[in-house]
Each structure stands twice: as structure tokens, then as C-alpha cells.
Protein backbone atom coordinates (compact mmCIF):
# COMPACT_ATOMS: atom_id res chain seq x y z
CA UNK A 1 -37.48 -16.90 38.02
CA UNK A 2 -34.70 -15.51 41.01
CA UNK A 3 -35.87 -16.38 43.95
CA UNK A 4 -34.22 -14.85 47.23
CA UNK A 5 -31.97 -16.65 48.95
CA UNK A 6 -32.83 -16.75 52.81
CA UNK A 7 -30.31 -16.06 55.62
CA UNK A 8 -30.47 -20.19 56.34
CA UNK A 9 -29.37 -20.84 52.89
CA UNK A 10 -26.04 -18.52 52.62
CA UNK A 11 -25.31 -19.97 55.38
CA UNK A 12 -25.54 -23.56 54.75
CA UNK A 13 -23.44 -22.94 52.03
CA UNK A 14 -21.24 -20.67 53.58
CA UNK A 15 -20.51 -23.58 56.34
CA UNK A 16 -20.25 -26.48 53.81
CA UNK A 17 -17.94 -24.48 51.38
CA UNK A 18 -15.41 -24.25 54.25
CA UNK A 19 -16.11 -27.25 56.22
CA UNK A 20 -15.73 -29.51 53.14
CA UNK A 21 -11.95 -28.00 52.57
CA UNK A 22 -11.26 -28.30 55.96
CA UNK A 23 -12.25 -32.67 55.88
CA UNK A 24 -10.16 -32.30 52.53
CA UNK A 25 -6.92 -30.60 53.99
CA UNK A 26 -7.26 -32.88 57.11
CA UNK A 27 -8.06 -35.76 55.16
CA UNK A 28 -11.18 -36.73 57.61
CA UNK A 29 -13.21 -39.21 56.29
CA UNK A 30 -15.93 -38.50 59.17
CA UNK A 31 -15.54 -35.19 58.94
CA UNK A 32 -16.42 -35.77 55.19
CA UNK A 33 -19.07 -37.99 55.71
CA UNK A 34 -21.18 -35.67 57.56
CA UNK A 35 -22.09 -33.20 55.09
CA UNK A 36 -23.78 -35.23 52.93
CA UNK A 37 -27.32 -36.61 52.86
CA UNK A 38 -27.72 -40.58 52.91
CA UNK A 39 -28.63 -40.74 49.34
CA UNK A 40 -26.42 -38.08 47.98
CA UNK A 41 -24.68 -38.94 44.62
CA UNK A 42 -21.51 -38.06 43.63
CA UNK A 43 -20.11 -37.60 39.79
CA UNK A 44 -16.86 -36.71 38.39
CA UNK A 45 -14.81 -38.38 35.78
CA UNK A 46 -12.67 -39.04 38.97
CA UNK A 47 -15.22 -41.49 39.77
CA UNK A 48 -14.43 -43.46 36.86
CA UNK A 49 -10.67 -43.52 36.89
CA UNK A 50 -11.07 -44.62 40.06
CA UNK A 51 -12.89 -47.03 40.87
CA UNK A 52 -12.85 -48.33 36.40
CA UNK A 53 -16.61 -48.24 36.33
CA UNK A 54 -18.52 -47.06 32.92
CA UNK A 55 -20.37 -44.46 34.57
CA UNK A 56 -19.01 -41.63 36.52
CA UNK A 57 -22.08 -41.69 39.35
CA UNK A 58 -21.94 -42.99 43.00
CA UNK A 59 -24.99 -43.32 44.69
CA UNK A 60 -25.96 -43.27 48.57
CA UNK A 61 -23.28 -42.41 51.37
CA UNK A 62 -22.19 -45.98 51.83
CA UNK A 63 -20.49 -46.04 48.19
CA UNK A 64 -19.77 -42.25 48.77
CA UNK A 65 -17.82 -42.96 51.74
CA UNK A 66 -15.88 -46.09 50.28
CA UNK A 67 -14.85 -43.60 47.40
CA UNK A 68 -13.82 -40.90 49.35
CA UNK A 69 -11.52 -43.50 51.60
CA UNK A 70 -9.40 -44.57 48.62
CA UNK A 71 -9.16 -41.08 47.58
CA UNK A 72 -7.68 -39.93 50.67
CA UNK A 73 -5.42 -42.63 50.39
CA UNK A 74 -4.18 -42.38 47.27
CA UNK A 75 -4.16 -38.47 46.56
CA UNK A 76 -3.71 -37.51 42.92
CA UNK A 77 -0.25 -35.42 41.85
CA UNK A 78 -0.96 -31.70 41.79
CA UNK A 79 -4.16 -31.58 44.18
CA UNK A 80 -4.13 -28.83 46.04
CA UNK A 81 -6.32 -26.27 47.53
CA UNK A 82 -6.26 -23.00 46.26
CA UNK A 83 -9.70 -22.13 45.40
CA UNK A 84 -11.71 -19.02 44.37
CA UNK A 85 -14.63 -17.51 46.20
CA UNK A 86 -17.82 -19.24 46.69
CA UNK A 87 -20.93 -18.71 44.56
CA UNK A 88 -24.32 -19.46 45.55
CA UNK A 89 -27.53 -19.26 44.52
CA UNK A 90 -28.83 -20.59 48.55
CA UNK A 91 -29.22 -24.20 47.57
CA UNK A 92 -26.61 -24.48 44.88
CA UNK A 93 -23.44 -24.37 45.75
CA UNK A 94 -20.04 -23.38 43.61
CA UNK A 95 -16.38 -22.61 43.13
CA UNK A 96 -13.57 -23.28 41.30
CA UNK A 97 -10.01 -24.83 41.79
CA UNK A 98 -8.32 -22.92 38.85
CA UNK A 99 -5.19 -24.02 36.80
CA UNK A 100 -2.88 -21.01 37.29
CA UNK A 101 -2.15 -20.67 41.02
CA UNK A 102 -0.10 -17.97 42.94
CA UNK A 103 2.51 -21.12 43.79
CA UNK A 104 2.34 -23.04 40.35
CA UNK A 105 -0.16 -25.68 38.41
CA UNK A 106 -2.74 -27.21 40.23
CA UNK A 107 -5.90 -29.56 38.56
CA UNK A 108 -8.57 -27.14 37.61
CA UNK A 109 -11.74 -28.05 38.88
CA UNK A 110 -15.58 -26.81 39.30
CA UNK A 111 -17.52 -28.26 42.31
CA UNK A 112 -21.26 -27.69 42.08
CA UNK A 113 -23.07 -28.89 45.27
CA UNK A 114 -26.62 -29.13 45.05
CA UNK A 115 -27.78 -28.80 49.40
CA UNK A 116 -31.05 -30.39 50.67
CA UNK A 117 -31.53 -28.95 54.19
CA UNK A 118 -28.03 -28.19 55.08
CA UNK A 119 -26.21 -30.96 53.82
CA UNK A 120 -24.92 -32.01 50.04
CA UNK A 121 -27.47 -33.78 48.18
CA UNK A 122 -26.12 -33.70 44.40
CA UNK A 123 -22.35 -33.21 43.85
CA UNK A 124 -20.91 -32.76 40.65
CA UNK A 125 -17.36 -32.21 40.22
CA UNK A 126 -16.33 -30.25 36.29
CA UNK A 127 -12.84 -31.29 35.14
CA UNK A 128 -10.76 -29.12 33.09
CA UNK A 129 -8.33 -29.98 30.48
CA UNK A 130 -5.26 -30.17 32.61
CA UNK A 131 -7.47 -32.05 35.21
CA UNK A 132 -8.05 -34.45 32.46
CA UNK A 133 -4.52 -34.72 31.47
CA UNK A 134 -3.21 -35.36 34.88
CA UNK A 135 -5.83 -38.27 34.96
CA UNK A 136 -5.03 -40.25 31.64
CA UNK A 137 -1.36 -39.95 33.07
CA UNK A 138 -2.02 -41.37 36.64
């Protein structure tokens, strides 16, 4: 069943999708911190590599932001930005990070944010295969 998305909605997403690159170009860990919801949860096989847990799931904005921290820290090779266009269904939001870019090779990744009144909730972060490869080699 489609339900229609309200004006409240597109724009929640609208505002997270580019207030979430700007904290990533900028590296802002505040910034960041403020779009989620306390107990938002976070997975991406990035999680794992990372922090060399069995499970690729943080839990709660505490862990969230401890995560994020390192990551801005230590930034993995070929990272960037480019990114396609938004996609939303109001309270889901996606996009993509393809491979191919107009300057090279970047890691290919999905983001899927799931927002609860404005802010991310559920974040779940889709790794493709050169994503992958650039992970078992860092």
C-alpha cells in the first residue's frame, strides 16, 4: 500500500540527505551527531572491519558517535563523495555512491536511512564489490 508522502517528510529527507554530506565533507563529528535519534543503529560491513566485532550493528548514539570519530580519523582510500540523486519514499531515505565516477573509482555504496521525526533512526549502509575489495585490502 503507497502512502503519500507529506510536505514534512520530503523535506526531512531532503535536509538530512545534504546535511549528512556536508558533516561528511567537513568531517564534523557534532554536526554528525545531530541527525540521528538517541537509539539509532547503524550497520555496514564497515562496522565490522572496524571496530573487529562479529556483527556489523551499533546501537544507541553513544557507540554511534565513538564509531563515527575513528572513522573520521582514519578515512578509508578512495572515499569520496560523488553521489547520485536522492530517493525517498518520506521516511525512507536513499542514494547511491556509485563505482564509476566522472574523476575515477570511488567505493560504491547504498545508504538507506530509515527517519523517525526528522532525524535517522535505522541506517544501513549496502557495500558493493569494489567497496568490499577496498576493505579486505585496508
Amino acid at each position: 500500500m503507497n502512502r503519500a508522502i507529506s510536505a514534512d517528510d520530503l523535506q526531512a529527507a531532503r535536509r538530512i540527505y545534504q546535511a549528512w554530506d556536508d558533516a561528511l565533507g567537513a568531517k564534523d563529528l557534532d554536526a554528525s551527531m545531530k541527525l540521528y535519534t538517541e537509539d539509532a543503529t547503524l550497520e555496514s560491513a564497515l562496522v565490522r572491519h572496524v571496530l573487529r566485532t562479529e556483527t556489523g550493528v551499533i546501537r544507541g548514539k553513544h557507540d554511534l558517535r565513538e564509531f563515527v570519530r575513528i572513522l573520521y580519523e582514519q578515512p578509508l582510500p578512495q572515499r569520496e563523495r560523488f553521489r547520485g540523486e536522492l530517493f525517498t519514499a518520506g521516511r525512507i531515505l536513499m542514494w547511491e555512491y556509485p563505482r564509476l565516477t566522472p574523476t575515477g573509482e570511488q567505493i560504491d555504496l547504498v545508504e538507506v536511512m530509515e527517519l523517525e521525526d526528522g532525524l535517522i533512526h535505522k541506517h544501513r549502509v549496502y557495500w558493493g564489490w569494489f567497496g568490499v575489495r577496498a576493505l579486505e585490502k585496508a
